[in-house]
Protein backbone atom coordinates (compact mmCIF):
# COMPACT_ATOMS: atom_id res chain seq x y z
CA UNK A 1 112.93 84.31 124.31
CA UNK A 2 112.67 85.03 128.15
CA UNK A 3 113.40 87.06 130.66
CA UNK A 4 116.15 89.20 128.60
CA UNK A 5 113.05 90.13 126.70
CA UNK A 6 111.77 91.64 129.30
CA UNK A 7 114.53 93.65 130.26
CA UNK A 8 114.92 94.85 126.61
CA UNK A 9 111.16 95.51 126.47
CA UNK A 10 111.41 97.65 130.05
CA UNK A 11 114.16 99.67 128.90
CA UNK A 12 112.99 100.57 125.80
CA UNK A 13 108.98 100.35 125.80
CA UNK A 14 107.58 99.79 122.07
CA UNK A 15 105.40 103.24 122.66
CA UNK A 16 108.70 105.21 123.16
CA UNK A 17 111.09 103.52 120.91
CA UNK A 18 112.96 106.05 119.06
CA UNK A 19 112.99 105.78 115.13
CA UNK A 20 115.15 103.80 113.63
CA UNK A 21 118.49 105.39 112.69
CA UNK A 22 119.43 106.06 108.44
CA UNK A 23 121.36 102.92 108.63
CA UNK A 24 118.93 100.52 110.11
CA UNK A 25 116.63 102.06 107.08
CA UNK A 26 119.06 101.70 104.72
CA UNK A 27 120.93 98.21 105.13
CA UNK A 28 118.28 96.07 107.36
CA UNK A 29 114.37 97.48 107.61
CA UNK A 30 114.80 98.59 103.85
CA UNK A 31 115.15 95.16 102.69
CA UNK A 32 112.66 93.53 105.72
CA UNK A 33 110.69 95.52 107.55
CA UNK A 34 107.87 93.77 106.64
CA UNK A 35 109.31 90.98 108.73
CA UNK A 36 109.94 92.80 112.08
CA UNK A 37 107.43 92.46 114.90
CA UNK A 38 106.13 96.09 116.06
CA UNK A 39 106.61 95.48 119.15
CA UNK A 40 109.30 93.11 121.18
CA UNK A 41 107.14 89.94 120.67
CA UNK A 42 107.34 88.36 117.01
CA UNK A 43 105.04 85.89 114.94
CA UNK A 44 105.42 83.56 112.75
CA UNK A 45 104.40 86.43 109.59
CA UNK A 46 106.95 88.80 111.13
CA UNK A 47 109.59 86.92 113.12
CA UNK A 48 112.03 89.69 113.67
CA UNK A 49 111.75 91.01 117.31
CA UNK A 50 113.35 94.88 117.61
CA UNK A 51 114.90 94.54 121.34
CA UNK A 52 115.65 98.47 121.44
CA UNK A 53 116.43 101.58 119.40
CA UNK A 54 119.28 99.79 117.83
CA UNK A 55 119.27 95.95 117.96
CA UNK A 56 116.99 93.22 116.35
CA UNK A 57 116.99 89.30 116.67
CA UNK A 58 115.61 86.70 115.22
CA UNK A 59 115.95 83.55 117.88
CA UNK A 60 119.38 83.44 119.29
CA UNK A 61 121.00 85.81 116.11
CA UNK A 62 121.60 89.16 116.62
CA UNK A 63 121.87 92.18 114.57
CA UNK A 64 123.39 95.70 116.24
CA UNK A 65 123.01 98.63 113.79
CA UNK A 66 125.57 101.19 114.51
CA UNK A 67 125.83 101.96 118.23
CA UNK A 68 124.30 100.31 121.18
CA UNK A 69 122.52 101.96 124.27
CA UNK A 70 124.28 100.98 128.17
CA UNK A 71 120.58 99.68 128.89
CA UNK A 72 120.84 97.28 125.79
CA UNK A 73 124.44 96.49 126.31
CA UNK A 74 123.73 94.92 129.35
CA UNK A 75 120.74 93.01 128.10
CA UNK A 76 122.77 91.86 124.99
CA UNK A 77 125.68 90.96 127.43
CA UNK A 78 123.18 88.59 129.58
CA UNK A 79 122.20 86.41 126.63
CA UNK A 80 124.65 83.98 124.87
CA UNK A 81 123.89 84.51 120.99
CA UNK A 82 124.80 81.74 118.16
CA UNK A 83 125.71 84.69 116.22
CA UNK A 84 125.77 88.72 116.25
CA UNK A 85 126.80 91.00 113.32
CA UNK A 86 127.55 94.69 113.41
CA UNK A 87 126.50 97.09 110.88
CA UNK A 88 128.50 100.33 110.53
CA UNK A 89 128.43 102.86 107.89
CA UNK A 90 131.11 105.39 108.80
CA UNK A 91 134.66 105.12 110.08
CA UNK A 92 133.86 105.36 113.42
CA UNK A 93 137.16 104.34 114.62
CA UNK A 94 138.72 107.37 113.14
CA UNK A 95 136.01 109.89 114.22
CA UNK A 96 138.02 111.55 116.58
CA UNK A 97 140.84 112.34 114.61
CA UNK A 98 138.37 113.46 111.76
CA UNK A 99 138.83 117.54 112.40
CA UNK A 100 136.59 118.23 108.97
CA UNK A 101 133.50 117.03 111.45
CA UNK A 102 131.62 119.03 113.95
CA UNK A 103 133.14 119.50 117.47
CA UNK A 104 129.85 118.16 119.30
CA UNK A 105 129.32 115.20 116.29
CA UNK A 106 132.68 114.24 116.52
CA UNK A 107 133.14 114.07 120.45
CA UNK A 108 129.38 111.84 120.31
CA UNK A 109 131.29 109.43 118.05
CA UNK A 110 134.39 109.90 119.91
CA UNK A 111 132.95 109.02 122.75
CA UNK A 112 131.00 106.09 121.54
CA UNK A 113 134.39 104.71 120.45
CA UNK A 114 135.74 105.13 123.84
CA UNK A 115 132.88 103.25 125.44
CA UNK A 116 130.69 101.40 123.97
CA UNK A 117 132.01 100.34 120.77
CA UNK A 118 134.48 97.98 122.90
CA UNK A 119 131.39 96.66 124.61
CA UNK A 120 129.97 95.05 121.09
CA UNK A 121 133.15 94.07 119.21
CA UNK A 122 133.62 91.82 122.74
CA UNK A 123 130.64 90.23 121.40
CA UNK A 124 132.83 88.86 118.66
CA UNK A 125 130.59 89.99 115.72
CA UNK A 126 130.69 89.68 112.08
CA UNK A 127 131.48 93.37 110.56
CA UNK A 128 128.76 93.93 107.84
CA UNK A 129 129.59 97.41 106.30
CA UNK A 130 129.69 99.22 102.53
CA UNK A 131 133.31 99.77 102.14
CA UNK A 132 136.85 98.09 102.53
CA UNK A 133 137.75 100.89 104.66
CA UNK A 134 135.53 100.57 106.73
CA UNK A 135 136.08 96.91 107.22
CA UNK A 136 139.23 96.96 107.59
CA UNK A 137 139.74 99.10 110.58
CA UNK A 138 138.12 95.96 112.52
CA UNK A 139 141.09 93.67 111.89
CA UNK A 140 140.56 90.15 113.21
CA UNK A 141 136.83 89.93 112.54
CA UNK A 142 134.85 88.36 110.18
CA UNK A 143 133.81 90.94 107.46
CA UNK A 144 131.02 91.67 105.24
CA UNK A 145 130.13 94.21 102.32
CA UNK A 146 126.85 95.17 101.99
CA UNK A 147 125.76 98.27 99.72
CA UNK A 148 122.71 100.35 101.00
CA UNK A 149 119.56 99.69 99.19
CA UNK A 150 117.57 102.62 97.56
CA UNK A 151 114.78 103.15 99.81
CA UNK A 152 112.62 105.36 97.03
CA UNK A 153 112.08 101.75 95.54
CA UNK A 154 109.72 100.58 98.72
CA UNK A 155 107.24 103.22 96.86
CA UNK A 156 107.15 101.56 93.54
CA UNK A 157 109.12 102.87 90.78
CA UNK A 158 111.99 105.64 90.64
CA UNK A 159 110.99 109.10 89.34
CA UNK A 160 111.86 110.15 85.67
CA UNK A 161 114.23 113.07 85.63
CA UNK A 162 112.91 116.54 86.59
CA UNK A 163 111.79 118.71 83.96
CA UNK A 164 113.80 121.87 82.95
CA UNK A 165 112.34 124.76 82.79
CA UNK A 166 114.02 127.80 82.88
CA UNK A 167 115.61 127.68 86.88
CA UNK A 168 117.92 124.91 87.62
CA UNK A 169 117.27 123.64 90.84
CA UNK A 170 119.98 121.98 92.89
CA UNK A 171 120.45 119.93 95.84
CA UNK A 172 123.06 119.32 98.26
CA UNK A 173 121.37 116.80 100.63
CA UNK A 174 124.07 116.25 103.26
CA UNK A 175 123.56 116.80 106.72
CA UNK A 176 125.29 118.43 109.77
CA UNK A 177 128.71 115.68 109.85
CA UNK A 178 129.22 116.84 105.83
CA UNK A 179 129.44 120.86 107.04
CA UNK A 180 133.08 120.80 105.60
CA UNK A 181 132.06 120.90 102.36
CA UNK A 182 130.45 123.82 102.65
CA UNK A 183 133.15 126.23 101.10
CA UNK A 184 133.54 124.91 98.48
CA UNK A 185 129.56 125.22 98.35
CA UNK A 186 129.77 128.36 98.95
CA UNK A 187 132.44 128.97 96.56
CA UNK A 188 130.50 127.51 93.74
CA UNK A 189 127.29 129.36 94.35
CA UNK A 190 129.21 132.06 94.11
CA UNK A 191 130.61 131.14 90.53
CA UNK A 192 127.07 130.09 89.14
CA UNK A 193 125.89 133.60 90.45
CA UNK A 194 128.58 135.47 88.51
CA UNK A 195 128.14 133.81 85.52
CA UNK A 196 124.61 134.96 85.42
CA UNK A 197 122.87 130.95 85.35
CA UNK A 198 118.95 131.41 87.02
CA UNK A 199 120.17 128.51 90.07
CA UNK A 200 118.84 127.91 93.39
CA UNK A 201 121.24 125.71 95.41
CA UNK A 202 119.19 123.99 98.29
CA UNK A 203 121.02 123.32 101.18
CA UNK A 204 119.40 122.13 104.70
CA UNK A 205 121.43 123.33 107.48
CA UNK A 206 118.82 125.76 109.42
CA UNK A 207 120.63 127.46 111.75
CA UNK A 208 123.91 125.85 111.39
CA UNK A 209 124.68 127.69 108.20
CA UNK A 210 127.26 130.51 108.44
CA UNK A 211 125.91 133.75 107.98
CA UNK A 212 128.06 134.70 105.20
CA UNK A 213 127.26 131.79 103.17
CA UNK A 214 123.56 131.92 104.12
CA UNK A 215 123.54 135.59 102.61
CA UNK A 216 124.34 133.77 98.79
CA UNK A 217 121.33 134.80 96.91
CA UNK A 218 122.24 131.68 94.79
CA UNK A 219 121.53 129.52 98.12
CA UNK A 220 118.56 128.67 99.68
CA UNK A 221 118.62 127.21 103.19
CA UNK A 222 115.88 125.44 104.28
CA UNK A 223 115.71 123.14 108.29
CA UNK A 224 117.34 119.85 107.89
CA UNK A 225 114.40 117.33 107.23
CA UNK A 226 113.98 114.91 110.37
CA UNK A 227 115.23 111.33 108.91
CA UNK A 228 111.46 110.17 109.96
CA UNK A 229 109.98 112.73 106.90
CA UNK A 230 112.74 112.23 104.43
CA UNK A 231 111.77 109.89 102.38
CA UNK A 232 108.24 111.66 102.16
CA UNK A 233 110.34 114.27 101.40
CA UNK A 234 112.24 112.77 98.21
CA UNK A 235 108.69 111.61 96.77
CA UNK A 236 107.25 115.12 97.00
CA UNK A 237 110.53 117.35 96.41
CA UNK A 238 112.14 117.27 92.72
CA UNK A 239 115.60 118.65 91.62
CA UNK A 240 117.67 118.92 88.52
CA UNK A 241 120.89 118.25 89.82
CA UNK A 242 122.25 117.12 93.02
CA UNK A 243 125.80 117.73 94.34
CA UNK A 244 127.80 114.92 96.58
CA UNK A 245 131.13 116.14 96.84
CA UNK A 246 133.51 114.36 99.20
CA UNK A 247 136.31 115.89 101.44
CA UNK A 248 139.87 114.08 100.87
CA UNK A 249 140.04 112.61 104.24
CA UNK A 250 139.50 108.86 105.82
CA UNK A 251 136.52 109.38 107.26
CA UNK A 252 134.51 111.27 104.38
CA UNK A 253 136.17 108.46 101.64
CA UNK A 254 134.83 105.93 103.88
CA UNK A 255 131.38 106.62 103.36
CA UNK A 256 128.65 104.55 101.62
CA UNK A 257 127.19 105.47 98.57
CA UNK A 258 123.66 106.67 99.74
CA UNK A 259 123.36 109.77 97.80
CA UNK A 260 123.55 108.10 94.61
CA UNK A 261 120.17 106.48 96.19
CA UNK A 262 118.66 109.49 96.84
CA UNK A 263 119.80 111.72 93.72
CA UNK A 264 117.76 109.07 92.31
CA UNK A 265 114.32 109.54 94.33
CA UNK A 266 114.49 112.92 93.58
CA UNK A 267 114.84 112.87 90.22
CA UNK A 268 118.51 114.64 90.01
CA UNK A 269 121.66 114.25 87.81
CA UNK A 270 124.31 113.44 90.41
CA UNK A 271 127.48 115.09 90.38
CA UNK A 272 130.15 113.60 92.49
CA UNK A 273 133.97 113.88 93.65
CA UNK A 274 136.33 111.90 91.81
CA UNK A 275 137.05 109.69 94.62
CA UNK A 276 135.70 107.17 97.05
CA UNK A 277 132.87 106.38 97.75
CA UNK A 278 131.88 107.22 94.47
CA UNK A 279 135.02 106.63 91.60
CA UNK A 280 134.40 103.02 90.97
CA UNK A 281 130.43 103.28 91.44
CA UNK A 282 129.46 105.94 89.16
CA UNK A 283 130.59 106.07 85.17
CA UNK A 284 131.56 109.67 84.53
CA UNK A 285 129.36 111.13 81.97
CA UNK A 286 127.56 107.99 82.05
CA UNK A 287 125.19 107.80 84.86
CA UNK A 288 126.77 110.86 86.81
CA UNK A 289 129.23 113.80 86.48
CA UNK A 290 133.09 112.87 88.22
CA UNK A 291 134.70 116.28 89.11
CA UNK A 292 138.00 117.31 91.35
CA UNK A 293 138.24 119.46 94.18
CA UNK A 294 138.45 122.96 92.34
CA UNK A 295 135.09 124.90 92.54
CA UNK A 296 135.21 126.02 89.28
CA UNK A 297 134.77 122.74 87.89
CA UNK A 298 131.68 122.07 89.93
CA UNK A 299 130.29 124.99 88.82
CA UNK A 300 131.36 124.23 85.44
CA UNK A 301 129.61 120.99 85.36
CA UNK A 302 126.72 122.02 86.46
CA UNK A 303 126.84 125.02 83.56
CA UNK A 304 127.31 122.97 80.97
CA UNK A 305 124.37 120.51 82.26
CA UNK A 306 121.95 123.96 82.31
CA UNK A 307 122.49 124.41 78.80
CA UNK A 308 122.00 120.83 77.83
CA UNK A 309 118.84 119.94 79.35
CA UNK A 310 118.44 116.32 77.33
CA UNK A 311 121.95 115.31 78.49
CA UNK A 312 121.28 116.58 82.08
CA UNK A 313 117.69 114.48 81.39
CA UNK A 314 119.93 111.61 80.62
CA UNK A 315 122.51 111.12 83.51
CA UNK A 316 119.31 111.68 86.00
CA UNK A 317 117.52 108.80 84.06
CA UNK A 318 120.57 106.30 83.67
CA UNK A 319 121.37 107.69 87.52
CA UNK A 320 118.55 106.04 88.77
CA UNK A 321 118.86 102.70 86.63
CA UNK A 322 122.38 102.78 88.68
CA UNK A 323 120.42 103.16 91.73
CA UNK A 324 117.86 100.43 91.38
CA UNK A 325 120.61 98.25 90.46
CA UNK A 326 123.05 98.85 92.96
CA UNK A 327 120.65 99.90 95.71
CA UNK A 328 118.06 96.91 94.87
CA UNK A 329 116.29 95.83 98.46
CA UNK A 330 116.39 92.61 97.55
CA UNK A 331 119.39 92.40 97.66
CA UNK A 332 119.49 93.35 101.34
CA UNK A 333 116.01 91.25 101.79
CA UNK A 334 118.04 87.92 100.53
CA UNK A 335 121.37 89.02 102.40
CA UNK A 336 119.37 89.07 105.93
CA UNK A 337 116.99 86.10 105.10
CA UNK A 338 119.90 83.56 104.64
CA UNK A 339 121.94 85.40 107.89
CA UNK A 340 119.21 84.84 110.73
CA UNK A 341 118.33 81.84 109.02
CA UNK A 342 114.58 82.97 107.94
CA UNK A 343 112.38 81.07 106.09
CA UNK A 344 113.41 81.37 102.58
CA UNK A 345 109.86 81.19 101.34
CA UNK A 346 108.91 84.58 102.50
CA UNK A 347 110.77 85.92 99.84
């Protein structure tokens, strides 16, 4: 490929490379992985060449997953590509109007926006994200959904559903940019404590949790898992039932359906908000519980699912058939094989 190679390879050096981001993991290395060179030089078994912490070609095709570096911007810049697509999994375009995130998260994104996301839609790319919303705050681009695949499946098969047995545990597996959920959280510990259920409600904040809501006894607060660990983490850690509920704003309705994924690799009965992402995806009382924005029907749900262990055994079990369906890596695998124009026989 040249000399640009060589600039890509000085900035970022394969030893120090970074790990990949959630969203390279989910909608690109989930599906191909075994296709991308370690290093900046490919072969002809893995012809994918990563070019920094968050690009990848294949030839003269191009594939930018979520931000770029300046270093790789300019190295991107100096190379004429036959094609490039984006792939973006939040709303970035609205992240600084998006008060319900973190100040620092927020001005990161904000600033991103400002500078370098200009910098790559220049490069005339195609838009490859998992929701209309998404896609259409890049108006005048070509567009393409793409769902994120289940990465639990890489491992083999998806777990059954936890075993009661006497304690319900519960998850809430959302990280630092979903901390305004977390009164309502708090709110619906608080009901499942009065009401006298045995519940642990794991959240992983570390020090970013609020004192008072840290001092639950319902809650347990662990340190966030490092995105390299998690998915060792889902194969090792097990809960009943998992909460994913989504703030009534642009941003946070925006967002991709990854926690159905990984409700799934831990075994959980998902419980959701009644809106996008999720409304549409998930079949209340089906393969998941649909609630509203009132804590008491959180908590309520996730009563009535304590005292009916075989139905809570259920929506975990046809949870994760949702999953593997929706979430299948091949998908992804057959979605990035025809765009850089691999060899269709390595699939």
């Amino acid at each position: 490929m040249g000399w640009w190679r060589k600039v890509l390879g000085r900035a970022v050096g394969a030893s120090d490379r970074p790990p990949p981001l959630p969203t390279a993991d989910y909608y690109f290395l989930g599906g191909i992985d075994d296709l991308v060179a370690a290093g900046s030089q490919p072969s002809a078994a893995r012809p994918v060449a990563r070019l920094g912490p968050n690009s990848w070609a294949h030839g003269d095709r191009l594939v930018i997953i979520r931000y770029l570096t300046a270093e790789e911007a300019e190295a991107v810049e100096a190379r004429r590509w036959r094609s490039v697509h984006y792939v973006v999994d939040d709303l970035l375009p609205a992240a600084a109007a998006s008060d319900e995130l973190p100040a620092d998260y927020r001005s990161r994104l904000s600033r991103f926006v400002a500078t370098m996301l200009p910098r790559i839609l220049a490069l005339g790319p195609v838009i490859v994200a998992p929701s209309a919303a998404i896609l259409d705050a890049f108006p005048g681009f070509e567009r393409v959904r793409l769902d994120p695949c289940c990465l639990a499946l890489r491992g083999g098969p998806l777990p059954p559903p936890t075993p009661f047995e006497g304690r319900l545990e519960i998850a809430f597996l959302g990280t630092r940019s979903h901390a305004g959920t977390l009164p309502l959280l708090a709110r619906v510990a608080a009901r499942l404590e009065a009401a006298g259920c045995e519940t642990r409600l794991h959240l992983y904040f570390g020090r970013h949790l609020p004192r008072e809501i840290a001092a639950s006894r319902t809650i347990v607060n662990h340190d966030p898992v490092p995105w390299a660990q998690f998915r060792d983490f889902c194969g090792r850690t097990k809960f009943h039932v998992a909460l994913a509920p989504v703030q009534d704003t642009p941003f946070a309705r925006a967002r991709s359906i990854t926690k159905v994924m990984d409700h799934a690799a831990v075994g959980a009965a998902g419980i959701y908000s009644d809106r996008a992402p999720f409304a549409g995806s998930v079949t209340h009382a089906v393969d998941g519980l649909l609630v509203g924005d009132d804590a008491i029907d959180w908590a309520d749900a996730v009563l009535h699912l304590a005292r009916e262990p075989e139905r809570m055994a259920r929506l975990a079990a046809a949870g994760a058939t949702l999953a593997a369906t929706l979430g299948d890596p091949r998908r992804v695998r057959d979605f990035w094989i025809a765009t850089l124009g691999l060899d269709p026989s390595v699939t």
